[in-house]
N, C-alpha and C. Protein backbone atom coordinates (compact mmCIF):
# COMPACT_ATOMS: atom_id res chain seq x y z
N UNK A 1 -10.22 -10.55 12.68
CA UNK A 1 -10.85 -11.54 11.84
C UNK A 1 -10.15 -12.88 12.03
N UNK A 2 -10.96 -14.13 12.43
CA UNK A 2 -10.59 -15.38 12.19
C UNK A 2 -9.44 -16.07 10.94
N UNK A 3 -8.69 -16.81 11.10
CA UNK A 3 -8.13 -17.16 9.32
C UNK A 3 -9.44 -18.19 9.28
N UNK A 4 -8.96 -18.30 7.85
CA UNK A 4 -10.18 -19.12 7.21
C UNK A 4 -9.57 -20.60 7.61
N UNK A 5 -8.46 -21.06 7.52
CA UNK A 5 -7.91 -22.49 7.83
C UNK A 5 -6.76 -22.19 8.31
N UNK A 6 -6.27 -22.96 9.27
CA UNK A 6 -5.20 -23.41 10.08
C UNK A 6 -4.38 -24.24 9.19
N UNK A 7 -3.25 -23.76 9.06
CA UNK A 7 -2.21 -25.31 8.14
C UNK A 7 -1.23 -25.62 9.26
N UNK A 8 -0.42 -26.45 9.97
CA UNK A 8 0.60 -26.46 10.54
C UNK A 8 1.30 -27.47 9.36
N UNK A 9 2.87 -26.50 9.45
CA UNK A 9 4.12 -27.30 8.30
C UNK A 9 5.16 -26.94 8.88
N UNK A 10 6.12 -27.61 8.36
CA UNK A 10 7.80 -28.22 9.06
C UNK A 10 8.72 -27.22 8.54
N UNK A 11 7.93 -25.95 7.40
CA UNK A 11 8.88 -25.22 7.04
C UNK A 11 8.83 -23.59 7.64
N UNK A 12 9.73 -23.03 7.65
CA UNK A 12 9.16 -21.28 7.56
C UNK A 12 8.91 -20.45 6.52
N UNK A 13 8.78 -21.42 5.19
CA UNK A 13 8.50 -20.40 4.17
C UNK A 13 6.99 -21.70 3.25
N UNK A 14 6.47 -21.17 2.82
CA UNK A 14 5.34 -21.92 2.30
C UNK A 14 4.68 -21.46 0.97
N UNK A 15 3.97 -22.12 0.17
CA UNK A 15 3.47 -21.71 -1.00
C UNK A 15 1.90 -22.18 -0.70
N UNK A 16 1.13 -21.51 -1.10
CA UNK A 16 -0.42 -21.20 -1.29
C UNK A 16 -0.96 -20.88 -2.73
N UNK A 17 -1.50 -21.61 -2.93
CA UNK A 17 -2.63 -21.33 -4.36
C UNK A 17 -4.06 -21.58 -3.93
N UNK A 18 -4.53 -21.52 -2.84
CA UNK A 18 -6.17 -21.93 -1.79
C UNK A 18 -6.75 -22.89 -1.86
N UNK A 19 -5.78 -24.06 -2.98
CA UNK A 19 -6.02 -25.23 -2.30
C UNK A 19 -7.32 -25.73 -3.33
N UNK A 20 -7.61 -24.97 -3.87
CA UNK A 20 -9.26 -25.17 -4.77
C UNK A 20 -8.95 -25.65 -6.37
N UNK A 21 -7.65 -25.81 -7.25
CA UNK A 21 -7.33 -25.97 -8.15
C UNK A 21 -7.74 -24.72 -8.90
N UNK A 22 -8.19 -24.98 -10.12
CA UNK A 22 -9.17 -23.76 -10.61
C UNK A 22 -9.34 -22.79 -10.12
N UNK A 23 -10.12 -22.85 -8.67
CA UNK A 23 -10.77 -22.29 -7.97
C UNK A 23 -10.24 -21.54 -7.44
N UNK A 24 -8.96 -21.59 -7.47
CA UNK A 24 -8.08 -21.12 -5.69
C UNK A 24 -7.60 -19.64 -6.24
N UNK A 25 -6.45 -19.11 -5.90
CA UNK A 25 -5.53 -17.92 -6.28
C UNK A 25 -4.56 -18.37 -7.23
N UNK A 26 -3.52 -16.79 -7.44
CA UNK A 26 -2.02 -17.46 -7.98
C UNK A 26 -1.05 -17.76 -6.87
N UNK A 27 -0.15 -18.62 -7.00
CA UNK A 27 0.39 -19.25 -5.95
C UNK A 27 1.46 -17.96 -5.45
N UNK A 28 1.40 -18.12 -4.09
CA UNK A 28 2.31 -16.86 -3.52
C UNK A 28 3.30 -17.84 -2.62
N UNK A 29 4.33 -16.99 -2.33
CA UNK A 29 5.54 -17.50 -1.57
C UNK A 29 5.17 -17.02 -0.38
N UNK A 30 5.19 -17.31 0.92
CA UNK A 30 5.21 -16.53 2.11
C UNK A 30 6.48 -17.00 3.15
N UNK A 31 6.82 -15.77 3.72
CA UNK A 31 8.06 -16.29 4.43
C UNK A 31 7.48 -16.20 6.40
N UNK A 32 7.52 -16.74 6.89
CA UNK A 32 6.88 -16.48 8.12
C UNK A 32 8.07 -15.70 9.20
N UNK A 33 9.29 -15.57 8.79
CA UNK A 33 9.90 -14.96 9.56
C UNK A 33 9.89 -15.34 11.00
N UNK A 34 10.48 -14.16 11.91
CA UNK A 34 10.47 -14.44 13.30
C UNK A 34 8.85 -15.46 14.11
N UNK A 35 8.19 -14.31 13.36
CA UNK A 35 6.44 -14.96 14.18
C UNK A 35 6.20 -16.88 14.48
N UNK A 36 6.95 -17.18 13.18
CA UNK A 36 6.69 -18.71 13.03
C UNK A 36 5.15 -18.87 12.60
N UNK A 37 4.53 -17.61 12.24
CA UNK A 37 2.88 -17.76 11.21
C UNK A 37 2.73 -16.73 10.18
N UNK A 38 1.92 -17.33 9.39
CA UNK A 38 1.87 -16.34 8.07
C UNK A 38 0.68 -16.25 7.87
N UNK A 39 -0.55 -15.13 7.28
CA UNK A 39 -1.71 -15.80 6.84
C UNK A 39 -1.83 -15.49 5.28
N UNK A 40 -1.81 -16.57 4.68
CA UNK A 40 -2.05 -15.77 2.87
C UNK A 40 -3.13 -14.45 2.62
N UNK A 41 -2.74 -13.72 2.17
CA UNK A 41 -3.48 -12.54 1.93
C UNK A 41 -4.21 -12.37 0.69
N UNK A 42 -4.36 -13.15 -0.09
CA UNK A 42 -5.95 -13.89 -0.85
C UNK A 42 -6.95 -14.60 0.19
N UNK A 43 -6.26 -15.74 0.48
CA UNK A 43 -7.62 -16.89 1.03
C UNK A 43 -7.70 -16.72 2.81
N UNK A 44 -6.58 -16.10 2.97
CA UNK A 44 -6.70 -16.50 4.53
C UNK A 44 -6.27 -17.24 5.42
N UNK A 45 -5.58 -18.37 4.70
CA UNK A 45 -5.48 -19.17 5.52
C UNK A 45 -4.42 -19.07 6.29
N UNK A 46 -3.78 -19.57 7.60
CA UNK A 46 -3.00 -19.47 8.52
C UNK A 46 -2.04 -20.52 8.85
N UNK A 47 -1.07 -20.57 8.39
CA UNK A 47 0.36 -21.57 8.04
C UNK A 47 0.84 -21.31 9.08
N UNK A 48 1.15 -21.87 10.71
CA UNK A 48 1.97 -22.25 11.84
C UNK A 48 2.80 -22.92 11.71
N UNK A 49 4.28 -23.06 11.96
CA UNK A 49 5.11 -23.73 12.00
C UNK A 49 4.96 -24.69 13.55
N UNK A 50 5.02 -25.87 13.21
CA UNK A 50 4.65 -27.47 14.02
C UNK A 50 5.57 -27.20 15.22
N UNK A 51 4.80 -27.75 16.68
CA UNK A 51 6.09 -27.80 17.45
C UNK A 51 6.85 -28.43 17.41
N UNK A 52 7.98 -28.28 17.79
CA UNK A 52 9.11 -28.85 17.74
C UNK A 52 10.12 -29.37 16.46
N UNK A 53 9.41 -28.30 15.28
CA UNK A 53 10.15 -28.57 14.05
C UNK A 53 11.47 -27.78 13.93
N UNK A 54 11.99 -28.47 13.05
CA UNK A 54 13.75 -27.97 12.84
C UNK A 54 13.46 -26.95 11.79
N UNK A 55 14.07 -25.62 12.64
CA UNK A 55 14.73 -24.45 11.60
C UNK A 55 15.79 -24.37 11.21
N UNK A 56 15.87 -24.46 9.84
CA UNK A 56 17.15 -24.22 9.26
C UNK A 56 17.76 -22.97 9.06
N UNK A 57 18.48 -22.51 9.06
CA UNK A 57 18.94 -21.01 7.91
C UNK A 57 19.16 -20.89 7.15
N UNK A 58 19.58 -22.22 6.30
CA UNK A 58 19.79 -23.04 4.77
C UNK A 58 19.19 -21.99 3.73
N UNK A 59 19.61 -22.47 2.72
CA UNK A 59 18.55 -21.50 1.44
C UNK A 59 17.02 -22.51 1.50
């Protein structure tokens, strides 16, 4: 299955609520780990980490 939207962001961990206010989900944490992608498992959508962005190991 397709994701529903593509996000590219500068982090490896991300928060999702679908973006719809009201409309959307409850907001989830996702950690993308090794892959460098996550897809929220409510809406779908698909969070890539940007090329050439800085990974930290930081908290």
């Amino acid at each position: 299955m397709q994701a529903f939207e593509t996000i590219e962001v500068d982090s490896l961990k991300v928060a999702c609520d679908g973006g719809r206010g009201p409309l959307g989900h409850p907001r989830v944490f996702l950690n993308m780990g090794d892959k460098h992608q996550v897809e929220c498992p409510y809406c779908s959508r698909l969070y890539v980490l940007k090329a050439g962005a800085k990974v930290s190991g930081g908290h």
